[in-house]
N, C-alpha and C. Protein backbone atom coordinates (compact mmCIF):
# COMPACT_ATOMS: atom_id res chain seq x y z
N UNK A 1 -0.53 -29.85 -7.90
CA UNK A 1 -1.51 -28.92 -7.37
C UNK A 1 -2.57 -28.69 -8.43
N UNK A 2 -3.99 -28.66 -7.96
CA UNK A 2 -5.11 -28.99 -8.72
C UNK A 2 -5.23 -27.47 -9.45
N UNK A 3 -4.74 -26.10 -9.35
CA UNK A 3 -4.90 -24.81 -9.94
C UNK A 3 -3.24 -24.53 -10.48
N UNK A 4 -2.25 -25.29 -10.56
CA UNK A 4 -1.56 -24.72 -10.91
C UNK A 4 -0.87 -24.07 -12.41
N UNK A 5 -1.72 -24.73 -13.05
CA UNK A 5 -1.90 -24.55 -14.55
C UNK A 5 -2.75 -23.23 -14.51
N UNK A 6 -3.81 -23.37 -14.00
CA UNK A 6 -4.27 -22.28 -14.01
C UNK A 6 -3.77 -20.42 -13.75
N UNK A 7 -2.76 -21.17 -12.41
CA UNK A 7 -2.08 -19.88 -11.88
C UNK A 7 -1.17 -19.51 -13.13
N UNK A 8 -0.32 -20.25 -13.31
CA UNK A 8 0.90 -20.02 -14.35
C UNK A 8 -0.08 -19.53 -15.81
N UNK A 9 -0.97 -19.92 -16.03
CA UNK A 9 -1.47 -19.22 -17.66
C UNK A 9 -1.99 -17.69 -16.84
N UNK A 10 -2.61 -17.48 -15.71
CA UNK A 10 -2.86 -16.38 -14.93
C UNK A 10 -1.75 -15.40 -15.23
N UNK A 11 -0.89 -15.99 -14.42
CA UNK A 11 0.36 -15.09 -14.03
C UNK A 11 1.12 -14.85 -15.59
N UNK A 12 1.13 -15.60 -16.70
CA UNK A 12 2.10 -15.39 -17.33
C UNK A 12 1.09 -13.81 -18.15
N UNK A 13 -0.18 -13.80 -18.28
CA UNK A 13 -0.96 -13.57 -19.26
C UNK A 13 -1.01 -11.85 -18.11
N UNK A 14 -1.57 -11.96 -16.91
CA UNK A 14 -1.79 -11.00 -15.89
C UNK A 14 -0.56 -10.25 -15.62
N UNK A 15 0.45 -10.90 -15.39
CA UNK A 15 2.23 -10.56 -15.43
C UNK A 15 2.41 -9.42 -14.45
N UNK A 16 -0.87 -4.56 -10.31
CA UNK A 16 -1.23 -4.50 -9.62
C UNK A 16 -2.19 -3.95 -9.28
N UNK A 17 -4.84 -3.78 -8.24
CA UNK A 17 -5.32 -2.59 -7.99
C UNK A 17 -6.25 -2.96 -6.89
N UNK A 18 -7.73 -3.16 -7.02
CA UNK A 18 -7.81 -2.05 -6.35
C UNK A 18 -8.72 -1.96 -5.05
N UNK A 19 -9.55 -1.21 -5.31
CA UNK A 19 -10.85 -0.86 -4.79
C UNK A 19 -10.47 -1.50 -2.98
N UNK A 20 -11.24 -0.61 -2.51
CA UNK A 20 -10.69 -0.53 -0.48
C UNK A 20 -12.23 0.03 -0.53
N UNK A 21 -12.10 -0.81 1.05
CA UNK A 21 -13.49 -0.51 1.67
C UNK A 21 -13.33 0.92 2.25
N UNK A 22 -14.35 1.61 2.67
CA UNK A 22 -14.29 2.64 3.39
C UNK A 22 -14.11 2.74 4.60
N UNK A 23 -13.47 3.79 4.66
CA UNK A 23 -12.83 4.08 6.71
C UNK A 23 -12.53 5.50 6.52
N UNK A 24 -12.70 6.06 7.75
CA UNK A 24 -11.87 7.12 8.44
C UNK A 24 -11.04 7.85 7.75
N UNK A 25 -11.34 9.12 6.93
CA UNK A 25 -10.01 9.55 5.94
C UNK A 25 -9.74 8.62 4.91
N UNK A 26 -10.17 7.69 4.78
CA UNK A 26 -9.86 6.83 3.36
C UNK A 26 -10.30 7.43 2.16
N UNK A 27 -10.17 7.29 0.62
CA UNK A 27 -10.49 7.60 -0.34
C UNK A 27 -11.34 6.74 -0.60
N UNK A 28 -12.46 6.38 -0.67
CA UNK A 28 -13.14 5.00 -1.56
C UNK A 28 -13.48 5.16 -3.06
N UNK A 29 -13.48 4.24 -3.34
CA UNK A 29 -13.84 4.00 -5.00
C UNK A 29 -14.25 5.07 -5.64
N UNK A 30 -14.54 5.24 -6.75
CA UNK A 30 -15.51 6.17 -6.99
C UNK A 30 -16.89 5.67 -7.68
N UNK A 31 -18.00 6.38 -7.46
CA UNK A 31 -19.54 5.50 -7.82
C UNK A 31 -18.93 4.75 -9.47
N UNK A 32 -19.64 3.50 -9.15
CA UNK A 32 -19.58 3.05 -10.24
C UNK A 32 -18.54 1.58 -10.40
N UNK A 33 -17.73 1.50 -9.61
CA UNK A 33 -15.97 1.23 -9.69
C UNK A 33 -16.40 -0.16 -9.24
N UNK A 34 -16.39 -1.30 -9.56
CA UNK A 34 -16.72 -2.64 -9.34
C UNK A 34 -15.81 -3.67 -9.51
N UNK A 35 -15.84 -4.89 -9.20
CA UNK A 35 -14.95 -5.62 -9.25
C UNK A 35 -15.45 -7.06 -8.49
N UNK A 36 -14.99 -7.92 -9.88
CA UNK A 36 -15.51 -9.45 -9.60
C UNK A 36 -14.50 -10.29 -9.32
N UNK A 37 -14.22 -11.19 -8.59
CA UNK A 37 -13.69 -11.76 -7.98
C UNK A 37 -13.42 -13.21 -9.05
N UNK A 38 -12.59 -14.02 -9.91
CA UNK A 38 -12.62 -15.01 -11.14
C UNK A 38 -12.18 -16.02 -9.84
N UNK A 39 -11.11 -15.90 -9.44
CA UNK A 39 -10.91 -17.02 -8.80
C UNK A 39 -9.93 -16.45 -7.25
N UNK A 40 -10.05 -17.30 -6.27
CA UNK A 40 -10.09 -17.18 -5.02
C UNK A 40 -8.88 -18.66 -4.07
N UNK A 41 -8.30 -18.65 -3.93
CA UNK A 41 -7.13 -19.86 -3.51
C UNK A 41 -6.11 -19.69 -2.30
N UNK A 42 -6.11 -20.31 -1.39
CA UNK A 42 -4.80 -19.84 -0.58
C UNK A 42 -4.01 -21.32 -1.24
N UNK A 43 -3.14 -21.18 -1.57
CA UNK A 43 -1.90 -21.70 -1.49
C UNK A 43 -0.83 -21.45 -0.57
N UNK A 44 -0.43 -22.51 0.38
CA UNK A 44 0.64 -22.12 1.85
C UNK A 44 0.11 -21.20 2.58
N UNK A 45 0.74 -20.02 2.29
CA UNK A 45 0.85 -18.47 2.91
C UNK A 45 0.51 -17.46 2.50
N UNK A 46 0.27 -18.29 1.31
CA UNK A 46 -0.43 -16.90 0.38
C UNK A 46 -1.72 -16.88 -0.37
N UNK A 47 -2.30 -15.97 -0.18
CA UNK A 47 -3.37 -15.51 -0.78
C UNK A 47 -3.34 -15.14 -1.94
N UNK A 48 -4.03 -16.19 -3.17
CA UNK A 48 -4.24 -15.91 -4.40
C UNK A 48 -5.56 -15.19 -5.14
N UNK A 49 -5.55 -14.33 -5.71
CA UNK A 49 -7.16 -13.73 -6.08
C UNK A 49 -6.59 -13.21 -7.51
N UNK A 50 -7.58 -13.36 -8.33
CA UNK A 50 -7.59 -13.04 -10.17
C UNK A 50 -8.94 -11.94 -9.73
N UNK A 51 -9.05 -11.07 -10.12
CA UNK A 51 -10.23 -10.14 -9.92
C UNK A 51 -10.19 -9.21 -11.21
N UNK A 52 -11.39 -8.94 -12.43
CA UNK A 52 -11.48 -8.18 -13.11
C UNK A 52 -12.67 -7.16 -12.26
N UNK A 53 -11.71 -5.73 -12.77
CA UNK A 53 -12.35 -4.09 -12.22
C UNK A 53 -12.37 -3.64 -13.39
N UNK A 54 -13.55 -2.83 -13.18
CA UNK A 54 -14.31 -2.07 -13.84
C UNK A 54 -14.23 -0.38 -13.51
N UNK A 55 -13.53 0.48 -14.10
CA UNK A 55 -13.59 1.92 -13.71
C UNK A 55 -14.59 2.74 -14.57
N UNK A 56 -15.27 3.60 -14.28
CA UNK A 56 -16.07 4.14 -15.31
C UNK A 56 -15.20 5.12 -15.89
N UNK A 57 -15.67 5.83 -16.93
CA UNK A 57 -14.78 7.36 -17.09
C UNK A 57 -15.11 8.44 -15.68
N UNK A 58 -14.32 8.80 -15.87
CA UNK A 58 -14.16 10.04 -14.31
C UNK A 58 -13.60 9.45 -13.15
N UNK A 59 -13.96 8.13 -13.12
CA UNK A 59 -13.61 7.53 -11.30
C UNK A 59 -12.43 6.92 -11.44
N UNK A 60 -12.22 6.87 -10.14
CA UNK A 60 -11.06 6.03 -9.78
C UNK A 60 -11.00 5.41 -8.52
N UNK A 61 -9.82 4.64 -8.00
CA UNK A 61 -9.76 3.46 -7.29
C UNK A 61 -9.78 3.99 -5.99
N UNK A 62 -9.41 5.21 -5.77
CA UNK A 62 -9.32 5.77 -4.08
C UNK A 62 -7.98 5.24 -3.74
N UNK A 63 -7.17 6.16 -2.85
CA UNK A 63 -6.20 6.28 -2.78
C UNK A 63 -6.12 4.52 -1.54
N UNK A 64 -4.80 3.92 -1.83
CA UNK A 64 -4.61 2.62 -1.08
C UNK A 64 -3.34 2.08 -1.33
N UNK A 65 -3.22 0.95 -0.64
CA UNK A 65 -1.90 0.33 -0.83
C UNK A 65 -1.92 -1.09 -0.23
N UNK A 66 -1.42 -1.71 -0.95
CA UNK A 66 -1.24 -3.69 -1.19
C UNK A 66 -0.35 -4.18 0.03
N UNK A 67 -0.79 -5.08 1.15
CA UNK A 67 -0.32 -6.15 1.66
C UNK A 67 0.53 -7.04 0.59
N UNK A 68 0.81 -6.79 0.08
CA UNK A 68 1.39 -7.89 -1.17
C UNK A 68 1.48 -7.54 -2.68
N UNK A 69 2.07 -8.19 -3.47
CA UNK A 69 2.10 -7.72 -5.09
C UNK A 69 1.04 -8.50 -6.05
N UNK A 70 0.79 -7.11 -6.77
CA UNK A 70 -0.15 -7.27 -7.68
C UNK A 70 0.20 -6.91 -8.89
N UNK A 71 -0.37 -7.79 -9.86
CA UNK A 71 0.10 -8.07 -11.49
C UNK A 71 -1.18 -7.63 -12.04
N UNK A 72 -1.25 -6.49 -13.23
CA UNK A 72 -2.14 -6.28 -13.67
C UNK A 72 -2.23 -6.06 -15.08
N UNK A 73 -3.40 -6.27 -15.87
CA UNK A 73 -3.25 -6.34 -17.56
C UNK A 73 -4.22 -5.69 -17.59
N UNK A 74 -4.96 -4.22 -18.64
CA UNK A 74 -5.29 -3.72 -19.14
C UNK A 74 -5.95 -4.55 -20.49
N UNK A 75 -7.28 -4.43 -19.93
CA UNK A 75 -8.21 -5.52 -20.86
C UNK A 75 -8.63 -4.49 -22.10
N UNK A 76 -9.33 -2.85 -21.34
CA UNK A 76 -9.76 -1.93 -22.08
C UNK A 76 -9.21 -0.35 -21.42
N UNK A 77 -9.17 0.37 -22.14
CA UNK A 77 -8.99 1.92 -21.86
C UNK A 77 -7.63 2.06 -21.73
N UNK A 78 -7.39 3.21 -20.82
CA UNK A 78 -6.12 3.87 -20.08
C UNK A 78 -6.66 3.91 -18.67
N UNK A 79 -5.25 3.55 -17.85
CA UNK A 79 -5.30 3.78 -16.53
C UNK A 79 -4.42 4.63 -16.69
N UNK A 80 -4.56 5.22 -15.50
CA UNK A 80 -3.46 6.88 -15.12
C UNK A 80 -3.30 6.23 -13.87
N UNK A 81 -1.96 6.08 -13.00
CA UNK A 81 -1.77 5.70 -11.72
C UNK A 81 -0.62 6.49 -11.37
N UNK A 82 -1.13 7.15 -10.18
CA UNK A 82 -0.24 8.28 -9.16
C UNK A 82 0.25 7.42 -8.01
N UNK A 83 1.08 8.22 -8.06
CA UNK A 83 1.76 7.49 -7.00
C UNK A 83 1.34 8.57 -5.80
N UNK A 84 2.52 8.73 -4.10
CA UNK A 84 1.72 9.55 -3.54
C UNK A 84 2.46 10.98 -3.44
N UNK A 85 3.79 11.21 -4.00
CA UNK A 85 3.94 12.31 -4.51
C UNK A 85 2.99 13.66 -5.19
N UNK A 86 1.94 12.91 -5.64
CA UNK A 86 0.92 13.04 -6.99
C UNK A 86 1.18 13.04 -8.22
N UNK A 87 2.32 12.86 -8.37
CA UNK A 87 2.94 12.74 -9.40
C UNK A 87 2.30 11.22 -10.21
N UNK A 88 2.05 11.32 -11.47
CA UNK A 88 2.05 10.06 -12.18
C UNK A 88 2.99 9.31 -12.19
N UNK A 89 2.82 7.89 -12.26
CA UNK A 89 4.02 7.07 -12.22
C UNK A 89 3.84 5.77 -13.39
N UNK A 90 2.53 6.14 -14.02
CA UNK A 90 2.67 5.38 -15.16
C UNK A 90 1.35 5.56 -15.92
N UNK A 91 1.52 5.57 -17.21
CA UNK A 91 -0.10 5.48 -17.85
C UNK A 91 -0.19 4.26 -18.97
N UNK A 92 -1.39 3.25 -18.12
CA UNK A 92 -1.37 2.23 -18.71
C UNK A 92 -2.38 2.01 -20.08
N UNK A 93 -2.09 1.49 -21.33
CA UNK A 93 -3.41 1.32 -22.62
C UNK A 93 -3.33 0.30 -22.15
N UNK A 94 -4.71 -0.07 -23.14
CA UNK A 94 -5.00 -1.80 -23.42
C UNK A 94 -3.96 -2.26 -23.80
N UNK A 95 -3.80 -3.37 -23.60
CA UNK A 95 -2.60 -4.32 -24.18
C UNK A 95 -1.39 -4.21 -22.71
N UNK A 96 -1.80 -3.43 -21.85
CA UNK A 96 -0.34 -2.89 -21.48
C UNK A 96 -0.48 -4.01 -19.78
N UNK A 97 0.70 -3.83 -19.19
CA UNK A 97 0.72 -4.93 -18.20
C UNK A 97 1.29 -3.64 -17.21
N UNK A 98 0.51 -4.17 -15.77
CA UNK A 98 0.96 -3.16 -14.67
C UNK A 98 1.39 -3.64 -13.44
N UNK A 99 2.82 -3.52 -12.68
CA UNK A 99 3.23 -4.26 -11.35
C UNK A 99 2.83 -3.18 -10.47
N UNK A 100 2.45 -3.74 -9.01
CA UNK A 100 2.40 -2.62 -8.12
C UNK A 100 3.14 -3.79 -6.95
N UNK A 101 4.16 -2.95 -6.16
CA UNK A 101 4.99 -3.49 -5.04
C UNK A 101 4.35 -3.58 -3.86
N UNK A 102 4.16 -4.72 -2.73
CA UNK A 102 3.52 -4.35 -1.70
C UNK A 102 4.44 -3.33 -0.87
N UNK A 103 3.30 -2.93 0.67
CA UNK A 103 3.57 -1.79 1.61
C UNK A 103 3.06 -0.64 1.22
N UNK A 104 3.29 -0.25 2.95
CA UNK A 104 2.56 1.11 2.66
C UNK A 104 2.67 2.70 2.44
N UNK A 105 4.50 1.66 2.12
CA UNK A 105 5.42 2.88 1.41
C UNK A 105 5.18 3.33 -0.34
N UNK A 106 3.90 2.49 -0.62
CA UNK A 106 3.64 2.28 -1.94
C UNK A 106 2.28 2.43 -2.11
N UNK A 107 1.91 3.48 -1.87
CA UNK A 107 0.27 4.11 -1.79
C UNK A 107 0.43 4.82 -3.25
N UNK A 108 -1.09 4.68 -4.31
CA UNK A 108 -1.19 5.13 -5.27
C UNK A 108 -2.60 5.36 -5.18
N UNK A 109 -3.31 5.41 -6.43
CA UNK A 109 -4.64 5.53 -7.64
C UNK A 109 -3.91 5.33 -8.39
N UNK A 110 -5.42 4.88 -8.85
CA UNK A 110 -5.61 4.23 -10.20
C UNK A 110 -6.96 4.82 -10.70
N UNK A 111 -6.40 5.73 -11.77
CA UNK A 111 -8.00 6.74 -12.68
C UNK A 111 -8.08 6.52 -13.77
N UNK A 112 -9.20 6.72 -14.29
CA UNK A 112 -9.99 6.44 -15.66
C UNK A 112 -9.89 8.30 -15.93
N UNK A 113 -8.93 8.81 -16.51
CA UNK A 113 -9.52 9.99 -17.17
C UNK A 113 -9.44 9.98 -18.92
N UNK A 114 -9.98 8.57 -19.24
CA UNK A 114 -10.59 8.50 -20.74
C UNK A 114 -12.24 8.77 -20.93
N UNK A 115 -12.46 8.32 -21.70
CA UNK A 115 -13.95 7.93 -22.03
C UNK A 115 -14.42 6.99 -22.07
N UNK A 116 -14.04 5.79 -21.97
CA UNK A 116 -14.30 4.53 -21.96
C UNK A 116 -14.03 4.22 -20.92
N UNK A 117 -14.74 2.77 -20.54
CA UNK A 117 -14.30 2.16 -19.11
C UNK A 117 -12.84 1.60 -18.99
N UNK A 118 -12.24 1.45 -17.63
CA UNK A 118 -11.24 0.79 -18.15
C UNK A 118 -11.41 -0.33 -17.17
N UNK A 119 -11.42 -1.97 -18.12
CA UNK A 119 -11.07 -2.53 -17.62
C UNK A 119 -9.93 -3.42 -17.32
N UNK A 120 -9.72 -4.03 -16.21
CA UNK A 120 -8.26 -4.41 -15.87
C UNK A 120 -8.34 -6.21 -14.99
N UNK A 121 -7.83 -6.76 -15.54
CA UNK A 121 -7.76 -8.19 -14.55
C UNK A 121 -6.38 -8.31 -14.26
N UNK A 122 -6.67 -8.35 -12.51
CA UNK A 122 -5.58 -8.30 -11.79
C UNK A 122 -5.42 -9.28 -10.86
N UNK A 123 -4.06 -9.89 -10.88
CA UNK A 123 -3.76 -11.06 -9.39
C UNK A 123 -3.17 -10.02 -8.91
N UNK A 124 -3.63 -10.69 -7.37
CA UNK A 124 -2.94 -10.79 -6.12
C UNK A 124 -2.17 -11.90 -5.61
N UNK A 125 -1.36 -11.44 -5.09
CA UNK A 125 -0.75 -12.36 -4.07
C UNK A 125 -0.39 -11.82 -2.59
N UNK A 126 -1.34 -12.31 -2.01
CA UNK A 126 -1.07 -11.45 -0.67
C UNK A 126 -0.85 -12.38 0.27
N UNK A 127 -0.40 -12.02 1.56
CA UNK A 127 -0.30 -13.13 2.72
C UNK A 127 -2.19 -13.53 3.39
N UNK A 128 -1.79 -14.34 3.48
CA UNK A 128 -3.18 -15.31 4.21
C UNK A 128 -3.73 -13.88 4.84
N UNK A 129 -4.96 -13.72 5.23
CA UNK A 129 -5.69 -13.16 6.21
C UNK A 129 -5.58 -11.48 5.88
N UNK A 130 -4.76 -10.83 4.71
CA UNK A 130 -4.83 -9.62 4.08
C UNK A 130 -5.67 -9.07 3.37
N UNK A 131 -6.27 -8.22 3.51
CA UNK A 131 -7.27 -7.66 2.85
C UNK A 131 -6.83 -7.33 1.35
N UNK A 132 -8.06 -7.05 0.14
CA UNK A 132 -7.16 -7.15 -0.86
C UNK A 132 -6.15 -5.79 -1.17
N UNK A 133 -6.77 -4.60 -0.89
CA UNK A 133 -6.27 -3.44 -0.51
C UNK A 133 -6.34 -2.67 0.78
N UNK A 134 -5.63 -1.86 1.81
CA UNK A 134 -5.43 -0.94 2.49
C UNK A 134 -5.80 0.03 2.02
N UNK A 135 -6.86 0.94 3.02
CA UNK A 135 -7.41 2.39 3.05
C UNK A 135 -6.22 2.83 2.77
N UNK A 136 -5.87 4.22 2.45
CA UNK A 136 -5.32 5.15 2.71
C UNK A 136 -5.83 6.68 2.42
N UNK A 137 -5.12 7.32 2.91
CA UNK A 137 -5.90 9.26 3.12
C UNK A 137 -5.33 9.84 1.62
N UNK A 138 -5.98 10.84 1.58
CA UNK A 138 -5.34 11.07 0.29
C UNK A 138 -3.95 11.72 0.63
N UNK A 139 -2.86 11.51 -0.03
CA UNK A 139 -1.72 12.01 0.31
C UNK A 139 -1.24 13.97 0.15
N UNK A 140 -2.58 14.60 0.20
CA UNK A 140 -2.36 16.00 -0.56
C UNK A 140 -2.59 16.13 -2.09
N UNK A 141 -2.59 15.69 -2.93
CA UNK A 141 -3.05 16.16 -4.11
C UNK A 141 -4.49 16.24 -4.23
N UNK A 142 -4.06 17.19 -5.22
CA UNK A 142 -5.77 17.99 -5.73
C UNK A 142 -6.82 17.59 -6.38
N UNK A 143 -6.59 16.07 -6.18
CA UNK A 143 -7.80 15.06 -6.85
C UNK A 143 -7.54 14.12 -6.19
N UNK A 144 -8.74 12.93 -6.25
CA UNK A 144 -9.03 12.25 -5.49
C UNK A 144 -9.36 10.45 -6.50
């Protein structure tokens, strides 16, 4: 397979986020919150995407949840990621590597409350025809 070198230095180096379009009760991004797309592949059944995001300080990803699992590495900053308890469920530095499980029993954010941007390059692996994230409402907590 003509990317598979590629995937495997991906995956070993990348080892889950973000950003959802807007809808109905959804959380969306917050101004600023971007994200480029490196590389793009279906293999079989699944949907492959490498995407580096960009959070500013203050924003975050809007509340959502993955068709599939996502591997994520912390290029710059701290991520803060809630789960939907509101409770935190992990705070990521640079250097640091982040899994997120698919379903939509597994709704989080992902916030920048540093000063610096944080950026993050993340695979997906989702099934064919999945969006890269699911809207979701905010689950009750007092930030967004």
């Amino acid at each position: 397979m003509r990317y598979s070198g590629r995937f495997a230095v991906v995956g070993a180096v990348v080892a889950g986020l973000f950003l959802a379009a807007t809808a109905a009760n959804a959380t969306p991004p917050g101004p600023g919150v971007s994200g480029t797309i490196i590389t793009d592949e279906t293999v079989g059944d699944k949907h492959i995407v490498v995407r580096e995001i960009t959070l500013p300080p203050g924003q975050s990803t809007g509340w959502h949840y993955h068709d599939g699992n996502l591997f994520g590495y912390v290029k710059q900053g701290t991520l803060s990621h809630f789960d939907s308890s509101c409770k935190p469920d992990g705070v990521y530095r640079t250097g640091s590597t982040i899994v997120e499980p698919a379903g939509s029993n597994h709704v989080h954010i992902g916030r920048n409350l540093g000063t610096v941007p944080v950026v993050l390059d993340v695979l997906y692996i989702l099934p064919v025809g999945s969006p890269l994230s699911e809207d979701a409402p905010n689950p009750g907590c007092d930030f967004q």
